[in-house]
PDB file of N, CA and C in Angstrom:
ATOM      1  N   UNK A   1      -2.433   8.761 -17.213  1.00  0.00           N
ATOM      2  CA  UNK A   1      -2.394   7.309 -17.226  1.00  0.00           C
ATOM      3  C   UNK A   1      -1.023   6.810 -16.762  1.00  0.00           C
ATOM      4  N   UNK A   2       0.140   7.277 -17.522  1.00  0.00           N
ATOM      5  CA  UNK A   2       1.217   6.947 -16.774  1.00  0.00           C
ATOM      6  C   UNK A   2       1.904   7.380 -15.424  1.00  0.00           C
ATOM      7  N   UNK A   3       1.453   8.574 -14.659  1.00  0.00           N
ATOM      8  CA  UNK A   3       0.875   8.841 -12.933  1.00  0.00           C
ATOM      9  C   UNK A   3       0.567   7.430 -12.728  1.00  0.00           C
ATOM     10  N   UNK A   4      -0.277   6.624 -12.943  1.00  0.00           N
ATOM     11  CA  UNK A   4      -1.621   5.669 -12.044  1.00  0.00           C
ATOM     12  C   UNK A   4      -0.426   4.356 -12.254  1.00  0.00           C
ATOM     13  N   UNK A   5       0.528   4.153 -13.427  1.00  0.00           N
ATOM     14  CA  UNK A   5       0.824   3.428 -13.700  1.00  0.00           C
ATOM     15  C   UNK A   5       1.895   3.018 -12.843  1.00  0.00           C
ATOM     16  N   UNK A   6       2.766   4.254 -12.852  1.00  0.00           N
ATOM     17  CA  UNK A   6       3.824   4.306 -11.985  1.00  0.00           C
ATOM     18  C   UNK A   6       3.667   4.255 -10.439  1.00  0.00           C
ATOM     19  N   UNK A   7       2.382   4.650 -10.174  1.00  0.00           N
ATOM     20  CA  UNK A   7       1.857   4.564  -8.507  1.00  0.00           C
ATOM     21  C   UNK A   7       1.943   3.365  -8.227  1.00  0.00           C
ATOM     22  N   UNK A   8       1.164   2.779  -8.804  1.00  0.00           N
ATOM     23  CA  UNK A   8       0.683   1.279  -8.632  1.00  0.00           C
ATOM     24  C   UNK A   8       1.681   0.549  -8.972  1.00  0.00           C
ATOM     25  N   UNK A   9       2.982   0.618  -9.469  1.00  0.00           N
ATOM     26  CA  UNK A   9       4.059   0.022  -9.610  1.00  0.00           C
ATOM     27  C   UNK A   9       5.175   0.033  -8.247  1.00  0.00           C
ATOM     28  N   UNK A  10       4.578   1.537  -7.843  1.00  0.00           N
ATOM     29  CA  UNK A  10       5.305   1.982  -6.678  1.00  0.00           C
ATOM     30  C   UNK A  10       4.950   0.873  -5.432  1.00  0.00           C
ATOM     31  N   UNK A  11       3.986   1.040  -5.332  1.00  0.00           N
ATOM     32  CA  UNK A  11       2.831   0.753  -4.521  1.00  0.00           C
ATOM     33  C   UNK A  11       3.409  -1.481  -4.418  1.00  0.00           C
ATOM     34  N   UNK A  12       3.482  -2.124  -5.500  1.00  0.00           N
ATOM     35  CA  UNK A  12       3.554  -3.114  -5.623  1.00  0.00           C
ATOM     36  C   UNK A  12       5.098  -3.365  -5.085  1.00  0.00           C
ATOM     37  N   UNK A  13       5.991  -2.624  -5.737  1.00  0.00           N
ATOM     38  CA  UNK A  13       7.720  -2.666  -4.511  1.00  0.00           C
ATOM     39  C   UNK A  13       7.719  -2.414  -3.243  1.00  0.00           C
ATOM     40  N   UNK A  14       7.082  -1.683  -2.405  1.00  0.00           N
ATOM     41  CA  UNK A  14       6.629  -1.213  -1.519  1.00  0.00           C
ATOM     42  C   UNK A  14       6.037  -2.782  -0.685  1.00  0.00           C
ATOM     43  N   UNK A  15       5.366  -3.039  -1.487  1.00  0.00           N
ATOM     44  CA  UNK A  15       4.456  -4.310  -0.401  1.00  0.00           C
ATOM     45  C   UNK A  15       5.442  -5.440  -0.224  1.00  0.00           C
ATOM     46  N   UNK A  16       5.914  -5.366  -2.108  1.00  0.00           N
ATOM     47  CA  UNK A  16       6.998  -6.790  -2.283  1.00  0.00           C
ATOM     48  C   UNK A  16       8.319  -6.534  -1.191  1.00  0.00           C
ATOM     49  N   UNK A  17       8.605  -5.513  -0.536  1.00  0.00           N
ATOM     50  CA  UNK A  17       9.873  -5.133   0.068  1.00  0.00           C
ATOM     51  C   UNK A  17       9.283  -5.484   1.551  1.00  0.00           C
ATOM     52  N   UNK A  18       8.394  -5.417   2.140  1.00  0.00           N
ATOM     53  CA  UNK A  18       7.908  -5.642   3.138  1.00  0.00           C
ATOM     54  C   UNK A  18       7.640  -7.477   3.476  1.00  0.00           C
ATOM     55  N   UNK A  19       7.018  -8.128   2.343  1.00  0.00           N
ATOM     56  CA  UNK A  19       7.440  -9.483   2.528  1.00  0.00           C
ATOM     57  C   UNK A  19       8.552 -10.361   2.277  1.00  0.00           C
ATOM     58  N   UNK A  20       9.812  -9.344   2.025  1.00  0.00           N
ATOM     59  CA  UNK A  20      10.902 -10.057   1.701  1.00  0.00           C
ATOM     60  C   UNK A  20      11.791  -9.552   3.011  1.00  0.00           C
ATOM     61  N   UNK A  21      10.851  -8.358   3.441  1.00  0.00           N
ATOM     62  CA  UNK A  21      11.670  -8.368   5.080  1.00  0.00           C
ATOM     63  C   UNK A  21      11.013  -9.142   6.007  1.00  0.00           C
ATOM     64  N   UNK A  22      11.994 -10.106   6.823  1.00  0.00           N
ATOM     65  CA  UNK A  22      11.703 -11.262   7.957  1.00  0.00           C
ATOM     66  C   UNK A  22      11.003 -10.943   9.212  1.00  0.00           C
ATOM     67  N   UNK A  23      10.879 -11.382   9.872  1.00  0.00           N
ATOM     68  CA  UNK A  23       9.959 -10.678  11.132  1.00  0.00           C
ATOM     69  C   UNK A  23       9.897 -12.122  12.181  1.00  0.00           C
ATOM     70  N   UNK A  24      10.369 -12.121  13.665  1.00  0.00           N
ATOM     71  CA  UNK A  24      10.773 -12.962  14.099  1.00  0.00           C
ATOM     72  C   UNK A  24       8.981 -13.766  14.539  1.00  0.00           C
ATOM     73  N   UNK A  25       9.419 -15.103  14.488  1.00  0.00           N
ATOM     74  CA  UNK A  25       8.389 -16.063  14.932  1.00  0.00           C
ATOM     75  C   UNK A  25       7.754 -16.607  15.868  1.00  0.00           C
ATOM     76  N   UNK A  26       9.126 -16.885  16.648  1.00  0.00           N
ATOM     77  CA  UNK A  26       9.163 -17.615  17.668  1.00  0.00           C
ATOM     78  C   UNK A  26      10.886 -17.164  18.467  1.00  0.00           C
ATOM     79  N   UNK A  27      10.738 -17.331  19.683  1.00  0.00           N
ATOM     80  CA  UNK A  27      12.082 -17.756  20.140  1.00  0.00           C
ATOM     81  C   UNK A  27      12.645 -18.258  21.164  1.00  0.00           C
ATOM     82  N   UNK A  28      13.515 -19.149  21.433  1.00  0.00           N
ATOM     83  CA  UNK A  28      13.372 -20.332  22.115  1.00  0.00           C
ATOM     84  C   UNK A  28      14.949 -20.335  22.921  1.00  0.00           C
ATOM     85  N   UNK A  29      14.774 -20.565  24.051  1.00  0.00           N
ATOM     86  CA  UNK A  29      15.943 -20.592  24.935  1.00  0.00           C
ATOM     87  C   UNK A  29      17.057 -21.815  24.002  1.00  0.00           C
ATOM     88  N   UNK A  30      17.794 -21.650  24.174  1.00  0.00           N
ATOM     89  CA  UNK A  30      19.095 -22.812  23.429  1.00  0.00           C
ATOM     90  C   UNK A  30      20.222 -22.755  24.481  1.00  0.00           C
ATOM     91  N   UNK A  31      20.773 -22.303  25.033  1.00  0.00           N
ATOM     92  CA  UNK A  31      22.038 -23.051  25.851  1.00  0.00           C
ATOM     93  C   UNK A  31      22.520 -21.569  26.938  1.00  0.00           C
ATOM     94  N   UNK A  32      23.387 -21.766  27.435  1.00  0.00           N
ATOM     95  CA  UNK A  32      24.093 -21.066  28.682  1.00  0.00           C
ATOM     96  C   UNK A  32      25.441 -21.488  28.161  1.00  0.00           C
ATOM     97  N   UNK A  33      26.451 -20.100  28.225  1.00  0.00           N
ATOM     98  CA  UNK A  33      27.802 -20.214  27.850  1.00  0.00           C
ATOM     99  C   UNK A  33      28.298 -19.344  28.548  1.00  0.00           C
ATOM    100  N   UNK A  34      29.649 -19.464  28.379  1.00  0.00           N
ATOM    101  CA  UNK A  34      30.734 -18.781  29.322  1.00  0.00           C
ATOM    102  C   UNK A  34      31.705 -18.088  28.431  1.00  0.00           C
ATOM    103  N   UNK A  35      32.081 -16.777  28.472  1.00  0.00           N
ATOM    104  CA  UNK A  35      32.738 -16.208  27.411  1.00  0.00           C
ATOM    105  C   UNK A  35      34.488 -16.542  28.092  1.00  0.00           C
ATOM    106  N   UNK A  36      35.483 -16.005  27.544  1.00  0.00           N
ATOM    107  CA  UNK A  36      37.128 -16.555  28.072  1.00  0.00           C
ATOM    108  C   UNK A  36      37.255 -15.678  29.426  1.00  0.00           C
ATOM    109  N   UNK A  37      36.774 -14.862  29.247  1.00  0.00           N
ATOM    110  CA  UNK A  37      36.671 -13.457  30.674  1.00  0.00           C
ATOM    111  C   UNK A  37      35.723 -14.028  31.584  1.00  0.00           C
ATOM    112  N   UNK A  38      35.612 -14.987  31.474  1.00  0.00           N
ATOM    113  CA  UNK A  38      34.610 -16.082  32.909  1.00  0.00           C
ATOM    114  C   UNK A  38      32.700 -15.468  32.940  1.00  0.00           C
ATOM    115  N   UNK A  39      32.641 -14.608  32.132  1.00  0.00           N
ATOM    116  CA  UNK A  39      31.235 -13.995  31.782  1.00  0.00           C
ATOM    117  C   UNK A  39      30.213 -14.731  30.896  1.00  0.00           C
ATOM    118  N   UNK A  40      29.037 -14.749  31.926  1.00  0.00           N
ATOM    119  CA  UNK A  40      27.810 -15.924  31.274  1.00  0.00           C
ATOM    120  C   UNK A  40      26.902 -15.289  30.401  1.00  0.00           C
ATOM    121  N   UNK A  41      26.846 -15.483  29.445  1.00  0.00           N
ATOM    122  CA  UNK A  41      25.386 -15.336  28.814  1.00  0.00           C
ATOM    123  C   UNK A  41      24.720 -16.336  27.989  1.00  0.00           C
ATOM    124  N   UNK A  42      23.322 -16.170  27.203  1.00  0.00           N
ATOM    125  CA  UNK A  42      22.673 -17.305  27.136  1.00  0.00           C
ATOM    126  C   UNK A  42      22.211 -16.914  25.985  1.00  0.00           C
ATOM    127  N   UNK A  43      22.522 -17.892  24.861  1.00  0.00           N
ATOM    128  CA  UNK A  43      21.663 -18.196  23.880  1.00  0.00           C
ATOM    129  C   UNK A  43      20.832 -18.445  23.544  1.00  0.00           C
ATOM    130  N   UNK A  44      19.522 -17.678  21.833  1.00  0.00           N
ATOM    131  CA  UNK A  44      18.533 -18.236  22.260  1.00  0.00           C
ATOM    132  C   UNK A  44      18.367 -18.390  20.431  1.00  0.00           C
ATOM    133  N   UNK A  45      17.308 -19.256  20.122  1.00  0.00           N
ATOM    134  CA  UNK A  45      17.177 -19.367  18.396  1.00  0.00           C
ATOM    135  C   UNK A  45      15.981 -18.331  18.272  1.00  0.00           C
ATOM    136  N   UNK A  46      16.402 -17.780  17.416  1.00  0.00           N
ATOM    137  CA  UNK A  46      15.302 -17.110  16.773  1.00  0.00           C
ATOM    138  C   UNK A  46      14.396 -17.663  15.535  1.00  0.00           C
ATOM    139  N   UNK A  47      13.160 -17.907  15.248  1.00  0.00           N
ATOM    140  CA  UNK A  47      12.405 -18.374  13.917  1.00  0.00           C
ATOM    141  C   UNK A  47      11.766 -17.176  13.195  1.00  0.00           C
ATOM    142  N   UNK A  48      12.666 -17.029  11.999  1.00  0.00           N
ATOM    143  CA  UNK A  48      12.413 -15.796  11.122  1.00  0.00           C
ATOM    144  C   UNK A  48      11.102 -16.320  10.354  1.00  0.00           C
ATOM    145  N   UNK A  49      10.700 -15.420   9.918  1.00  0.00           N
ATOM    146  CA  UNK A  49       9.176 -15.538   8.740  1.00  0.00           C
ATOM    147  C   UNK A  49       9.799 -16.054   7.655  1.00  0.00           C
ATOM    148  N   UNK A  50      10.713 -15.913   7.495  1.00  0.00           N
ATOM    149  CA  UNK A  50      11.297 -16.228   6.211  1.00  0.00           C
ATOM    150  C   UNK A  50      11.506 -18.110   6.386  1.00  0.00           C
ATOM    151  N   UNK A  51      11.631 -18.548   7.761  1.00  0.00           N
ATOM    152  CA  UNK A  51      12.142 -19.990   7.748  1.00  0.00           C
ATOM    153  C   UNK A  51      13.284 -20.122   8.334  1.00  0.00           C
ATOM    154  N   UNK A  52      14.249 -19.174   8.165  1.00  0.00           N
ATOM    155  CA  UNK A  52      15.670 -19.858   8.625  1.00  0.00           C
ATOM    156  C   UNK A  52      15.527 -19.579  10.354  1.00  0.00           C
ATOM    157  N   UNK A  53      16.482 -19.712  11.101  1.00  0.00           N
ATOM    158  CA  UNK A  53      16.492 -19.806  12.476  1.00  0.00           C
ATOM    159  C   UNK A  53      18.040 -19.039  12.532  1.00  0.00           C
ATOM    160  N   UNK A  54      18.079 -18.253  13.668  1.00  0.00           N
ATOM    161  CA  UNK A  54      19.091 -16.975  13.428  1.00  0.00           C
ATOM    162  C   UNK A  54      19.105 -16.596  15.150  1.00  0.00           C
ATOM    163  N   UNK A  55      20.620 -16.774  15.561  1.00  0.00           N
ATOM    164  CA  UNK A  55      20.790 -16.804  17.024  1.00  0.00           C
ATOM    165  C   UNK A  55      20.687 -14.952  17.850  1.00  0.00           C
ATOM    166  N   UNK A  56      20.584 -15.419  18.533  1.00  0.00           N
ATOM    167  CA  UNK A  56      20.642 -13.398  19.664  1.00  0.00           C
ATOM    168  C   UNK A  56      21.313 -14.111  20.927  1.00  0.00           C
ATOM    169  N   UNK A  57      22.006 -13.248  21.381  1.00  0.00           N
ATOM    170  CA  UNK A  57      22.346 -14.167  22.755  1.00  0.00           C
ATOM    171  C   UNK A  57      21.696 -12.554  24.191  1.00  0.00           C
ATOM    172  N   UNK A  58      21.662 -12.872  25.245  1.00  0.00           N
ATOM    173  CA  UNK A  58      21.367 -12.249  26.062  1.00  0.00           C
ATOM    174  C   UNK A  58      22.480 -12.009  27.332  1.00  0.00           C
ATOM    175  N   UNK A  59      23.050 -11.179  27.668  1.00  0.00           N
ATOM    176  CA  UNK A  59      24.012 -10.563  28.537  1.00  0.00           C
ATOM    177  C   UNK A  59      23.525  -9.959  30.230  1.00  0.00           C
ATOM    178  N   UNK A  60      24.520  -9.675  30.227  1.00  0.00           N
ATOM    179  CA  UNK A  60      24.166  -8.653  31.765  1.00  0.00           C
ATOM    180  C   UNK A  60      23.209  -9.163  32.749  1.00  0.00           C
ATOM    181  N   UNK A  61      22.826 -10.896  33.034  1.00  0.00           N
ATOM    182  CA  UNK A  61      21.298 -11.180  33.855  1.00  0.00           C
ATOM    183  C   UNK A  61      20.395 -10.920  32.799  1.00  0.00           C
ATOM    184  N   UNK A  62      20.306 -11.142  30.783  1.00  0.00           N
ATOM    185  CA  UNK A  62      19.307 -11.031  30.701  1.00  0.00           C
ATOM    186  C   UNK A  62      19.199  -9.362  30.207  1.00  0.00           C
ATOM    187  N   UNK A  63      19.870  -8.595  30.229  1.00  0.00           N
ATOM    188  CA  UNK A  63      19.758  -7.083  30.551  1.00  0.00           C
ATOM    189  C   UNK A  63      20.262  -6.457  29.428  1.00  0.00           C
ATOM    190  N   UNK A  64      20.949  -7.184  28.540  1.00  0.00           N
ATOM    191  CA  UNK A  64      21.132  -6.911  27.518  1.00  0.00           C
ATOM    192  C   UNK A  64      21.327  -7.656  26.229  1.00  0.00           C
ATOM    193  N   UNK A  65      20.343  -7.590  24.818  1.00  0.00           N
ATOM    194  CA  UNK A  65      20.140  -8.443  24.117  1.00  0.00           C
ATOM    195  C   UNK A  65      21.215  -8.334  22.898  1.00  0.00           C
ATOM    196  N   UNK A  66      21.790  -8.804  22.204  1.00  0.00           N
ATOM    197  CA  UNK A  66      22.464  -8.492  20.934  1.00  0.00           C
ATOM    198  C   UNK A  66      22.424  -9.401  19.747  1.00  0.00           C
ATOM    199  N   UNK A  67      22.506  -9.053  18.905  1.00  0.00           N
ATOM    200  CA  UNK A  67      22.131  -9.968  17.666  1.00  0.00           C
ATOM    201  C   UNK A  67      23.754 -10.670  17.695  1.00  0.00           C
ATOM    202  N   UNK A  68      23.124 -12.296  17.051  1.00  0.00           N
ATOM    203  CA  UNK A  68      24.304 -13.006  17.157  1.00  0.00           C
ATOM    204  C   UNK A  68      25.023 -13.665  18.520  1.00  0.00           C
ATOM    205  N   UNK A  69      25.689 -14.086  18.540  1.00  0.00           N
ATOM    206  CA  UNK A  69      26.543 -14.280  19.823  1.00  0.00           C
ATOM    207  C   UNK A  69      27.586 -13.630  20.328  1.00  0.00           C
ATOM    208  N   UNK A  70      27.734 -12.602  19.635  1.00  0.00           N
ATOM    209  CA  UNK A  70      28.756 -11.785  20.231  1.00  0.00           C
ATOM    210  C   UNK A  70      28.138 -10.549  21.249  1.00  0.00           C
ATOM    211  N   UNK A  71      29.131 -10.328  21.967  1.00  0.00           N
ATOM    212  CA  UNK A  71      28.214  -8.595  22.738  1.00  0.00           C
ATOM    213  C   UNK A  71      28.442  -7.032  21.586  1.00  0.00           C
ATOM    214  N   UNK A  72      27.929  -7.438  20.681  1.00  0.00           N
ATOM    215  CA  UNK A  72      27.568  -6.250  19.656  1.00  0.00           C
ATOM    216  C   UNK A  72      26.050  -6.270  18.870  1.00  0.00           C
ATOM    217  N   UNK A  73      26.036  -5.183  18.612  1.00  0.00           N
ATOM    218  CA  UNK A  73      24.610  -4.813  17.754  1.00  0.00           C
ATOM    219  C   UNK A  73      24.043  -5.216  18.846  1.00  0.00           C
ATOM    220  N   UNK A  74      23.589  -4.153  20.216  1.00  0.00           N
ATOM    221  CA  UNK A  74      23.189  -4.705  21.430  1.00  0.00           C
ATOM    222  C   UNK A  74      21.704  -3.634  21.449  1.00  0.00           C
ATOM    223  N   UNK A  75      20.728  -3.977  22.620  1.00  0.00           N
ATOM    224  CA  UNK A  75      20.005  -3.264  22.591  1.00  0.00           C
ATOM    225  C   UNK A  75      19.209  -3.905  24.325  1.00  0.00           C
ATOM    226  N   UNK A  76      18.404  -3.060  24.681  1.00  0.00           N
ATOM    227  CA  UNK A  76      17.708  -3.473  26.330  1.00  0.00           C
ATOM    228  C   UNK A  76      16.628  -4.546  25.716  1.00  0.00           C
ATOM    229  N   UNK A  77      16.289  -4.840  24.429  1.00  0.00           N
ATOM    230  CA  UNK A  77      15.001  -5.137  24.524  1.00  0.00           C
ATOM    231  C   UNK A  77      15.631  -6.799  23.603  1.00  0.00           C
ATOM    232  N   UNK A  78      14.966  -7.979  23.832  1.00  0.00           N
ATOM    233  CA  UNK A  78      14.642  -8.971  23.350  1.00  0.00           C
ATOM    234  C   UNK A  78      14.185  -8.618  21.807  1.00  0.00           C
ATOM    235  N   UNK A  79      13.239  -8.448  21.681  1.00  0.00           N
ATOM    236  CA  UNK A  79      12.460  -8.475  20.652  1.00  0.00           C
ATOM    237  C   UNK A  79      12.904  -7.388  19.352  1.00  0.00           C
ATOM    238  N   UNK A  80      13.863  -6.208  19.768  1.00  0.00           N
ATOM    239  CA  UNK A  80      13.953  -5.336  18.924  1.00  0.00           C
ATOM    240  C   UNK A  80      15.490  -6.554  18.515  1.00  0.00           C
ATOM    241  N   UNK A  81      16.375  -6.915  18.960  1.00  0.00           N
ATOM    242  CA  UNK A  81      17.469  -7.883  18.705  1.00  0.00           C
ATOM    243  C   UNK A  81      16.747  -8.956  17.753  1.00  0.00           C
ATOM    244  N   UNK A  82      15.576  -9.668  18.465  1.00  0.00           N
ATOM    245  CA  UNK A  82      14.916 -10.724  17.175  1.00  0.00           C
ATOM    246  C   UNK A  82      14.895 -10.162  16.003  1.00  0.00           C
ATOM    247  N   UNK A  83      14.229  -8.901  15.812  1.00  0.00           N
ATOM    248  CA  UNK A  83      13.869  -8.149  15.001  1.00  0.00           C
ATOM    249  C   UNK A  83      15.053  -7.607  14.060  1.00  0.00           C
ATOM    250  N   UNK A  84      15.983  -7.571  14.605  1.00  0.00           N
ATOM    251  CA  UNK A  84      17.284  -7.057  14.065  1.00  0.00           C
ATOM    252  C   UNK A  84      18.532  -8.184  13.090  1.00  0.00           C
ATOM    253  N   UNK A  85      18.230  -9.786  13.875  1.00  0.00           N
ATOM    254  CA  UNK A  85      18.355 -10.762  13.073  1.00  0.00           C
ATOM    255  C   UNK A  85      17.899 -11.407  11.977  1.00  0.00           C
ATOM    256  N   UNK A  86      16.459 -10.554  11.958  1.00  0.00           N
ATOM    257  CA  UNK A  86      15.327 -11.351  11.185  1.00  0.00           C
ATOM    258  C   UNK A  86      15.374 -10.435   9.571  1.00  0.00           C
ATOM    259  N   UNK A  87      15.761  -9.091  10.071  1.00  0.00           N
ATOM    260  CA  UNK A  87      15.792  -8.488   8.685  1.00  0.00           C
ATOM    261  C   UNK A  87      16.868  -8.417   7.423  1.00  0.00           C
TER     262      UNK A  87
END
């Protein structure tokens, strides 16, 4: 009985940890900037599941995504960067 108890307890953190992690919504072009080194990249908002809105900016033509506005926590893909703000 206390096996089934503890499973199903397991089982309930497990799900609760999964809806308290964010997962992006939507995301929406926001502006074009110029870094001090004369280099463009472009901001975009992200809409987390959770509600809040959480920036990624895009580099290189587009070619490279990173969470935030800085060129760190970078990655080739859009969506894995949403994904990376959202959690």
């Amino acid at each position: 009985m206390k096996k089934i108890i503890t499973v199903v307890g397991m089982v309930g953190i497990l799900c609760s940890a999964t809806v308290i992690a964010g997962s992006p919504k939507d995301i929406k072009y926001a502006s074009k900037e110029t870094n001090v080194l004369g280099g463009e990249y472009y901001i975009y908002n992200v809409l987390c599941s959770d509600g809040k809105t959480r920036k990624i900016s895009a580099w290189d033509k587009r070619k490279e995504w990173c969470a935030g506005t800085k060129r760190s926590n970078c990655s080739s893909d859009q969506l894995k960067a949403a994904k990376t703000v959202c959690d």
